[in-house]
Protein backbone atom coordinates (compact mmCIF):
# COMPACT_ATOMS: atom_id res chain seq x y z
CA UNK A 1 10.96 229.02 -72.17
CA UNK A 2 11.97 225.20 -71.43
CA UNK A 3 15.48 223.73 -72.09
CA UNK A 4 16.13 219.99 -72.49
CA UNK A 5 19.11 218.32 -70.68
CA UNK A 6 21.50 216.23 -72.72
CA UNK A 7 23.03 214.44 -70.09
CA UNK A 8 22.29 212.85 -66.02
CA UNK A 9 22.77 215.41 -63.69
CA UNK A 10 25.73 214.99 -61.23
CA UNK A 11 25.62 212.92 -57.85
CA UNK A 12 25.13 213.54 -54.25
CA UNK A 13 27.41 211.49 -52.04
CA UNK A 14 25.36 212.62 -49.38
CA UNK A 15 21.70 212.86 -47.92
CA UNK A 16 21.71 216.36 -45.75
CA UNK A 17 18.73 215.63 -43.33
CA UNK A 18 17.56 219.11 -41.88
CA UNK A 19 17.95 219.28 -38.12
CA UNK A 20 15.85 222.06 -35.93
CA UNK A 21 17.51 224.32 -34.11
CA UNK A 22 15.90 222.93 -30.92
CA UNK A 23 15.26 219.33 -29.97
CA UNK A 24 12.09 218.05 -28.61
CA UNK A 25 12.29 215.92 -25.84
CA UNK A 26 10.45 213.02 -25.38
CA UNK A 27 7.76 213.78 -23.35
CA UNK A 28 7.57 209.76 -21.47
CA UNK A 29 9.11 206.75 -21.17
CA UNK A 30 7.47 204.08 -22.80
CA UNK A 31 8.14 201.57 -19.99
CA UNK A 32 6.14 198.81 -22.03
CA UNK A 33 8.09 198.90 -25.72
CA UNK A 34 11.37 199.85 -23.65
CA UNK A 35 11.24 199.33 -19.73
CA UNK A 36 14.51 200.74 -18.48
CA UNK A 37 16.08 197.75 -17.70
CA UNK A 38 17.03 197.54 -21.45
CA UNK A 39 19.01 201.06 -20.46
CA UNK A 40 20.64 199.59 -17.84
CA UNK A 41 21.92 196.48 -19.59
CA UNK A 42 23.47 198.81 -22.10
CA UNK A 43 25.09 200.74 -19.32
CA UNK A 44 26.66 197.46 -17.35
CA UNK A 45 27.38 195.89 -20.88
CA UNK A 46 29.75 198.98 -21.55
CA UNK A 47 31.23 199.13 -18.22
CA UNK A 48 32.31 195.20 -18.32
CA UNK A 49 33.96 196.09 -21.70
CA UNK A 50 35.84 199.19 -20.05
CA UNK A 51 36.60 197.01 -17.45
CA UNK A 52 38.01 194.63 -19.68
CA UNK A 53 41.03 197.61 -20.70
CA UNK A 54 41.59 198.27 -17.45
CA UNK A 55 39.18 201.26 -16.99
CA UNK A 56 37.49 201.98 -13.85
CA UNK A 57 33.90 204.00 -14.47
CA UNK A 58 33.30 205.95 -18.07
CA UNK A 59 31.93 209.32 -19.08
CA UNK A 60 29.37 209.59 -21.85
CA UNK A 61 29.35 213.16 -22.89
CA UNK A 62 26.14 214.34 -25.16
CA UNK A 63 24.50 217.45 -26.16
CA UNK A 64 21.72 218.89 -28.46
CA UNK A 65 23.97 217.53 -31.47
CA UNK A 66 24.60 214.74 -30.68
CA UNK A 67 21.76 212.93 -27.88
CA UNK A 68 21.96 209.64 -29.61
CA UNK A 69 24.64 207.93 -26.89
CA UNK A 70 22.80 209.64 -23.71
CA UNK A 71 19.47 208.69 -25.18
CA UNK A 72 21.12 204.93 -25.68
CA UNK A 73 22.16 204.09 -22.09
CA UNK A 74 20.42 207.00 -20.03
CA UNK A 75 16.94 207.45 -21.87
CA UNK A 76 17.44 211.21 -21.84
CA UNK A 77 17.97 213.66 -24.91
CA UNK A 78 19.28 216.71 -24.47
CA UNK A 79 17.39 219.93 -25.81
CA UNK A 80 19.99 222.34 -25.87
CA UNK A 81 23.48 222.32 -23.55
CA UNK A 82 25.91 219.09 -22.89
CA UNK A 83 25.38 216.57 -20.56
CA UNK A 84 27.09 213.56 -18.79
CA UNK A 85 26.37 209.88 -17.66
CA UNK A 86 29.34 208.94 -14.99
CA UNK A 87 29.22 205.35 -14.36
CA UNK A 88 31.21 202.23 -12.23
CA UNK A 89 29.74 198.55 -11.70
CA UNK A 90 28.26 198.72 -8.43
CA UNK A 91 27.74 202.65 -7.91
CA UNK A 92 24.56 204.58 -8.85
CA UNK A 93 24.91 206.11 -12.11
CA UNK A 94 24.93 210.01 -11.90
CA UNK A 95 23.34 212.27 -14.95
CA UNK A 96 24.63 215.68 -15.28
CA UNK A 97 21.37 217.65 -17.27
CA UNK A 98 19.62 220.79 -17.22
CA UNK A 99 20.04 224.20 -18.48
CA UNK A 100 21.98 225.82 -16.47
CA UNK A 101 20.34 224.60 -13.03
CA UNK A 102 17.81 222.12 -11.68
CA UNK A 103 14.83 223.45 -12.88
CA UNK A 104 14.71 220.86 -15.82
CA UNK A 105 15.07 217.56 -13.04
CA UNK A 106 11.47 216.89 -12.49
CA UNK A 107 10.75 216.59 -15.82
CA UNK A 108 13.63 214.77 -16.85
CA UNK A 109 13.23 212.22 -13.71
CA UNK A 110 10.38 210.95 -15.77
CA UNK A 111 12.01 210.18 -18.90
CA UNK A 112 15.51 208.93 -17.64
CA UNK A 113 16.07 205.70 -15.76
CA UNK A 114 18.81 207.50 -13.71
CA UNK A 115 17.87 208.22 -10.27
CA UNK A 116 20.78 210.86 -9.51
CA UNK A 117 20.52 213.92 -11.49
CA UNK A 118 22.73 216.46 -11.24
CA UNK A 119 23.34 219.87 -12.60
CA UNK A 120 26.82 221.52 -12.99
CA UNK A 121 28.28 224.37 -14.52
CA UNK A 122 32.40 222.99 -14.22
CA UNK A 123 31.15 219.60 -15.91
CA UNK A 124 35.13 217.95 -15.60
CA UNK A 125 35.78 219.02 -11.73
CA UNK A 126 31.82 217.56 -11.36
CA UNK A 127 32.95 214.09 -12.98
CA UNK A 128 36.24 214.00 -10.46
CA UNK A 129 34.14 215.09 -7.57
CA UNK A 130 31.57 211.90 -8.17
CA UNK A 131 34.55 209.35 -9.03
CA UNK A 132 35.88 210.70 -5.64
CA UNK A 133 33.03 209.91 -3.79
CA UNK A 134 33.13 206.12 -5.24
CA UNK A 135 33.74 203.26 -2.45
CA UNK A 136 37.37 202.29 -4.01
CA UNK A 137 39.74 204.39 -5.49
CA UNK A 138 39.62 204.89 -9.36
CA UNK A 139 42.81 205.29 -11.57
CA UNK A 140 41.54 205.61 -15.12
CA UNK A 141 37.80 206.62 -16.69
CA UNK A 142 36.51 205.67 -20.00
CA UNK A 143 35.34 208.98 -22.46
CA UNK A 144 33.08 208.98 -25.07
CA UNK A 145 31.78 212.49 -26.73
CA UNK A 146 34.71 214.11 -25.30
CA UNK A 147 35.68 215.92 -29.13
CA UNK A 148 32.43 215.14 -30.66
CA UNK A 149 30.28 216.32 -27.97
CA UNK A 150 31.63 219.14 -26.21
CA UNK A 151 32.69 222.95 -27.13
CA UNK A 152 36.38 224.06 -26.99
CA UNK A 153 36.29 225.44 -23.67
CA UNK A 154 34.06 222.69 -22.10
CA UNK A 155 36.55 220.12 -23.37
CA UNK A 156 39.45 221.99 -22.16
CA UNK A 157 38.02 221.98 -18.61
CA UNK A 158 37.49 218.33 -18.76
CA UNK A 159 40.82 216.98 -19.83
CA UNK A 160 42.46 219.60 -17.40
CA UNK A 161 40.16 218.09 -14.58
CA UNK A 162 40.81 214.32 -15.50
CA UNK A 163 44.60 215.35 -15.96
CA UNK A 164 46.32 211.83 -17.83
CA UNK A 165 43.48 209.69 -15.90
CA UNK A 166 41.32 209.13 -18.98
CA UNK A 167 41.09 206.99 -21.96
CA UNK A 168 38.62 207.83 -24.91
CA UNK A 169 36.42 204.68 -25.80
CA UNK A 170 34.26 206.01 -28.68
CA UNK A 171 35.07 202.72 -30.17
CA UNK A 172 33.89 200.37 -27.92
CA UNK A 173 30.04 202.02 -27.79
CA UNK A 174 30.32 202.20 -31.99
CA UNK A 175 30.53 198.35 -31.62
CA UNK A 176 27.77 198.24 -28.86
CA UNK A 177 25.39 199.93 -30.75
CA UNK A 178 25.64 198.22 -34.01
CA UNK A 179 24.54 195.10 -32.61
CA UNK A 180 20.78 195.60 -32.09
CA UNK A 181 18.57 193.87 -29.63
CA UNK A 182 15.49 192.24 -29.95
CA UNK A 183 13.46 195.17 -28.06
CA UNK A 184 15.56 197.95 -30.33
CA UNK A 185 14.60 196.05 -33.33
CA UNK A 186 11.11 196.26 -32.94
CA UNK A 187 11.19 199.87 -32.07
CA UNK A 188 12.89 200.22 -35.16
CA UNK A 189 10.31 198.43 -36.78
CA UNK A 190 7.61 201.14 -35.56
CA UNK A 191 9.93 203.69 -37.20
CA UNK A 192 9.68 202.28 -39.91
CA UNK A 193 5.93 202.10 -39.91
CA UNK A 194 5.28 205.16 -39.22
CA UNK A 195 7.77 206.47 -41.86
CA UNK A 196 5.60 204.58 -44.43
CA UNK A 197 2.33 205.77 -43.10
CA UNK A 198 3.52 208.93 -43.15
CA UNK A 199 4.71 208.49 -46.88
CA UNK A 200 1.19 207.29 -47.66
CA UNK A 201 -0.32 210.26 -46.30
CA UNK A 202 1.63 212.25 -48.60
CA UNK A 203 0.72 210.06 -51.47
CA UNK A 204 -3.18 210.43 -50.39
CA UNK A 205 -3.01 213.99 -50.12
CA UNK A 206 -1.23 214.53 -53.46
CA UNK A 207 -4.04 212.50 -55.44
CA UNK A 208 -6.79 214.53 -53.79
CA UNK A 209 -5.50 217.81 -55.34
CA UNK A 210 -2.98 219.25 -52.08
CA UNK A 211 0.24 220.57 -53.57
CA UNK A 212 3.42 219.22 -53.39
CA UNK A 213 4.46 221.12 -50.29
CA UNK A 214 0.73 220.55 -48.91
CA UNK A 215 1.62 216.85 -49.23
CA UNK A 216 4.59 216.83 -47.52
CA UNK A 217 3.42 218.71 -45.12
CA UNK A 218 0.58 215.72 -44.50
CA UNK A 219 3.27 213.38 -43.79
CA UNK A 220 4.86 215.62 -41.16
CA UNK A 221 1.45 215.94 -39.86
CA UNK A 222 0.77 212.08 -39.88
CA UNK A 223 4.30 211.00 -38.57
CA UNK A 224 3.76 213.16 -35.63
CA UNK A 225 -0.17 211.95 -35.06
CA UNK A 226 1.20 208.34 -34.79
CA UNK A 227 4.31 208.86 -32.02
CA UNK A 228 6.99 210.46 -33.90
CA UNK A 229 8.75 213.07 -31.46
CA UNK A 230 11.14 214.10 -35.37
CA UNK A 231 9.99 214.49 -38.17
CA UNK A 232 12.38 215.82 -41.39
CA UNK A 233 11.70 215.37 -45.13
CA UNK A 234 14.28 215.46 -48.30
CA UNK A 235 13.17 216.00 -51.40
CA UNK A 236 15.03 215.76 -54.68
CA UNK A 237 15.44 218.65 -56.70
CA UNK A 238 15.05 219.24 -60.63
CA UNK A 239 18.89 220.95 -59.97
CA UNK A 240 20.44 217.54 -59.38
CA UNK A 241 20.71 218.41 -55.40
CA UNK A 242 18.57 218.02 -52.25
CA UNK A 243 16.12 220.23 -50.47
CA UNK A 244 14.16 220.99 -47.02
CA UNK A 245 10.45 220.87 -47.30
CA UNK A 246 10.31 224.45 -46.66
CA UNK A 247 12.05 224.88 -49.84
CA UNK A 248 9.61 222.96 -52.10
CA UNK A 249 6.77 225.01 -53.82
CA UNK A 250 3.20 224.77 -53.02
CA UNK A 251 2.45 223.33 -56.77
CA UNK A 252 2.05 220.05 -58.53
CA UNK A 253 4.75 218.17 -60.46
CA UNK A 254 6.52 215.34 -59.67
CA UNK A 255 8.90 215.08 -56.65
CA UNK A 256 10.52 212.24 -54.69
CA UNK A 257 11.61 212.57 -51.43
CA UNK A 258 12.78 210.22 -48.46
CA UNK A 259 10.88 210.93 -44.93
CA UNK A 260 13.06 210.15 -41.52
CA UNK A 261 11.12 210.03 -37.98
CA UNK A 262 12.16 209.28 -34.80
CA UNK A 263 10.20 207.35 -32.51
CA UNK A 264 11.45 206.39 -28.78
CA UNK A 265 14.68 207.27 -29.30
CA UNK A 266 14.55 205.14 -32.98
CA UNK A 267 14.94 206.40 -36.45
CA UNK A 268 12.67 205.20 -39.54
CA UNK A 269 12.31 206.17 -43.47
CA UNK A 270 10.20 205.85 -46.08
CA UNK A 271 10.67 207.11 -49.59
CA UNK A 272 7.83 209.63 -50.66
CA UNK A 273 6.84 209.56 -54.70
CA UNK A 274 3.95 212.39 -55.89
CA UNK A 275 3.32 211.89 -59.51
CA UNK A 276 5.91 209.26 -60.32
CA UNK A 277 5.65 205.85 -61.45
CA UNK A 278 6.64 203.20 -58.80
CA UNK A 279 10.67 203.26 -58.73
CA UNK A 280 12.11 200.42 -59.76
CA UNK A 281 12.99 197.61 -57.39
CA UNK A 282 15.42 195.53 -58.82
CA UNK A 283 18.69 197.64 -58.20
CA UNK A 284 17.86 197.59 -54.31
CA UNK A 285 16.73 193.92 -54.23
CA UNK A 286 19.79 193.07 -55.87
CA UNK A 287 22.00 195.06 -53.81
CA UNK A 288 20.27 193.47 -50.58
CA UNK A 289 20.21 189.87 -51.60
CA UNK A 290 24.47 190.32 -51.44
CA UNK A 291 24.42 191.55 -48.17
CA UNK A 292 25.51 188.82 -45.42
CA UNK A 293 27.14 188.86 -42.36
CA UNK A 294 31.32 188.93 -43.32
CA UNK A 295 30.39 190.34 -46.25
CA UNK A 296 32.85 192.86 -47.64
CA UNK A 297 31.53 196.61 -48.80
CA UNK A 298 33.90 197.65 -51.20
CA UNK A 299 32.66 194.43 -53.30
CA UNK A 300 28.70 194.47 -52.75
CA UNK A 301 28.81 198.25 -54.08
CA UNK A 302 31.19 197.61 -56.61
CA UNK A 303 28.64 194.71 -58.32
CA UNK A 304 25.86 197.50 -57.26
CA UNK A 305 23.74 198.59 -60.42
CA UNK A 306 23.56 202.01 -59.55
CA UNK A 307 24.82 204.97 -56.96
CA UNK A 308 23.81 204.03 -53.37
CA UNK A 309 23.99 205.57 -49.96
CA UNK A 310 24.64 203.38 -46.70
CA UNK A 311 25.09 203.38 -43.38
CA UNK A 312 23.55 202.31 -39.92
CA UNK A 313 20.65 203.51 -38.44
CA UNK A 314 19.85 203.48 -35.06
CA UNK A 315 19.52 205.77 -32.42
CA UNK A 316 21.34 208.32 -34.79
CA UNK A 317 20.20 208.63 -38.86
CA UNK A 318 23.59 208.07 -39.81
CA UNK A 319 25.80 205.42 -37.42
CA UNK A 320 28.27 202.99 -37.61
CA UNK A 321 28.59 200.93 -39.88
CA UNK A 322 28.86 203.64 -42.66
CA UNK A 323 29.64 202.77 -46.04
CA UNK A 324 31.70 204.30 -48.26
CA UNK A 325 33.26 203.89 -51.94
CA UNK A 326 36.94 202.71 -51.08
CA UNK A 327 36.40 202.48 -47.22
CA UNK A 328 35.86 198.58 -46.98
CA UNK A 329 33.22 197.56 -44.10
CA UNK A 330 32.32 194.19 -43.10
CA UNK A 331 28.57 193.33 -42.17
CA UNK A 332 28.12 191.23 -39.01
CA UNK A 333 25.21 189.78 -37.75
CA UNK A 334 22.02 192.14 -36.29
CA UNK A 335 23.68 195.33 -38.38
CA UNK A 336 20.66 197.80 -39.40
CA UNK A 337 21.27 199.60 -42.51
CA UNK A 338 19.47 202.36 -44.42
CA UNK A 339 19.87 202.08 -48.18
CA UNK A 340 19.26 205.54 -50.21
CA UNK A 341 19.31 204.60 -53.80
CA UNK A 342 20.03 207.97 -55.73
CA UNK A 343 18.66 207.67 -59.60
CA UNK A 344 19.44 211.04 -60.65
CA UNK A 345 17.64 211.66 -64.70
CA UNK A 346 17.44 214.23 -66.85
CA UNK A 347 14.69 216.02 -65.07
CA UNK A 348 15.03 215.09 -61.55
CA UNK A 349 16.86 214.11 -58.83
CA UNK A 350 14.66 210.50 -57.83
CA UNK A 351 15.21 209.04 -54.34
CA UNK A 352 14.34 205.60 -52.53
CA UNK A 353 15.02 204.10 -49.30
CA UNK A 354 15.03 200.51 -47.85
CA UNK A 355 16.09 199.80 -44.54
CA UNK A 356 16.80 195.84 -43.86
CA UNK A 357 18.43 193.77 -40.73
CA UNK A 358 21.47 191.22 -41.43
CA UNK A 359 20.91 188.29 -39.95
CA UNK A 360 22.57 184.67 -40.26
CA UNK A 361 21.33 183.76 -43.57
CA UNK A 362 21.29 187.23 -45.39
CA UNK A 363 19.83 190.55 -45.21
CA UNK A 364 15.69 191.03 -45.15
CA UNK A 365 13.74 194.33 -44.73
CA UNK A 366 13.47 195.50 -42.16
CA UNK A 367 8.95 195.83 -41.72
């Protein structure tokens, strides 16, 4: 027995991206696409800005959650516990990694730029004990992670370690990493590639008789083949809401789903149609061709035809700057955005996804 809906069904105001419950690493550092230099820029860019307030070194605290700031200035993602990049202009940067010793360094000496690796299990005394050892004295560090990145009792053993001597900086590295460089934006650009590869794959395998599962499963398969060290898949849902892959049945019918891979560090996606007519353009294009650098958020959405999703993309799916109805955001220059366009209808929940680059003159996809 089939029922007919009388009316849209109701709206996401959010894209829930499955993450596993254990990382992969990546395996090398692609010295060629990103030599390490570009790491270390990041790193001396940050510390003239703490600098600037008076700060003496910073802290970046990551973990398994959260790798995208380690994996920005130290080239290292953590699989599982937290970890720390303690830094001052004109010491040697020391990385706090492993799981629960030093059995991990080897491996992570050749994926990190960082020289000094270091394993501890008191993570705040280990962060005094290295601005200690510096060649001046030090009256104030820089923190960023420290509530984001850390459990309860980790972050209690930090602040009681750095006592009053810290400022949290979180903002300063939001601002840092919005601005993208020329090397991050063509690593972005292979992201991107590879998402839409991927989505073809799915597309292929569809139209030679795989099911719909089967078919997403192709694009995992593909985005993985072709560099991707991620790989997690969306799909709309006939309910109105969002599922995993794993939750979609092995059976043909029309789906739409957005694809998001990781590649060097660098997030890409791709919108995934099986059995659907081509989406319709025009609601994106339009939404894009107001996007400039000053341009104000609350008013490009509210002339938007239609319910959109945005927000940076980066080294993280979802980064600064995010958009929101009533939170007003203005674009500057070099901004990355993904743009989820949610069209839900009476049968389906339909998704697309177009990521573009603001630059001087406007905003252009990003390909």
């Amino acid at each position: 027995m089939t029922s007919a809906r009388t009316a849209p069904l109701s709206t996401p105001t959010f894209l829930p991206m499955m993450q596993p419950v254990l990382r992969r690493g990546r395996s090398f550092l692609d010295r060629e696409v990103l030599p390490s230099d570009e790491n270390e820029r990041r790193l001396n860019t940050l510390l003239a800005l703490a600098g600037e307030r008076g700060l003496d070194g910073v802290v970046i605290f990551g973990a398994a959650h959260t790798p995208e700031n380690l994996g920005y200035y130290a080239n290292y993602i953590p699989t599982t516990f937290h970890s720390a990049l303690v830094a001052r202009t004109g010491e040697a940067p020391v990385l706090f990694a492993g799981k629960g010793g030093a059995r991990d360094h080897p491996y992570i000496r050749t994926v990190s730029w960082v020289a000094d690796l270091r394993y501890s299990a008191t993570i705040g005394s280990a962060v005094v004990e290295v601005a200690d050892s510096w060649g001046a004295p030090w009256h104030r560090l820089g923190v960023v992670g420290l509530d984001t990145s850390l459990p309860h009792e980790v972050r209690d053993e930090v602040v009681a370690a750095l006592g009053k001597r810290f400022v949290e900086i979180d903002d300063i590295v939001v601002g840092q990493r919005r601005s993208k460089s020329a090397r991050e934006l063509a690593v972005l650009t292979k992201a991107n590639s590879i998402a839409r590869h991927a989505a073809a794959a799915a597309a292929d395998a569809y139209a030679s008789g795989a099911g719909r599962r089967s078919a997403l499963a192709a694009a995992d398969f593909t985005a993985r083949a072709r560099g991707a060290h991620d790989c997690r898949i969306t799909a709309g849902t006939s309910l109105g809401g969002v599922a995993a892959m794993s939750e979609i049945r092995d059976d043909r019918g029309p789906l739409s789903a957005v694809i998001a891979v990781e590649y060097l560090g660098y997030w890409g996606m791709a919108a995934i149609r099986l059995d659907l007519d081509d989406g319709d353009d025009a609601p994106l294009d339009n939404l894009v061709a107001r996007m400039r650098p000053g341009a104000d958020s609350i008013e490009v959405l509210a002339e938007a035809d239609g319910t959109f999703l945005v927000n940076g993309i980066g080294c993280g799916l979802v980064e600064a700057p995010m958009w929101g109805y009533g939170h007003a955001v203005e674009l500057r220059p070099n901004d990355v955005l993904a743009i989820v366009h949610i069209v839900p209808t009476a049968e389906r929940l339909e998704l697309d996804v177009r990521t573009v680059v603001v630059e001087a003159t406007g905003a252009r996809p990003l390909s």
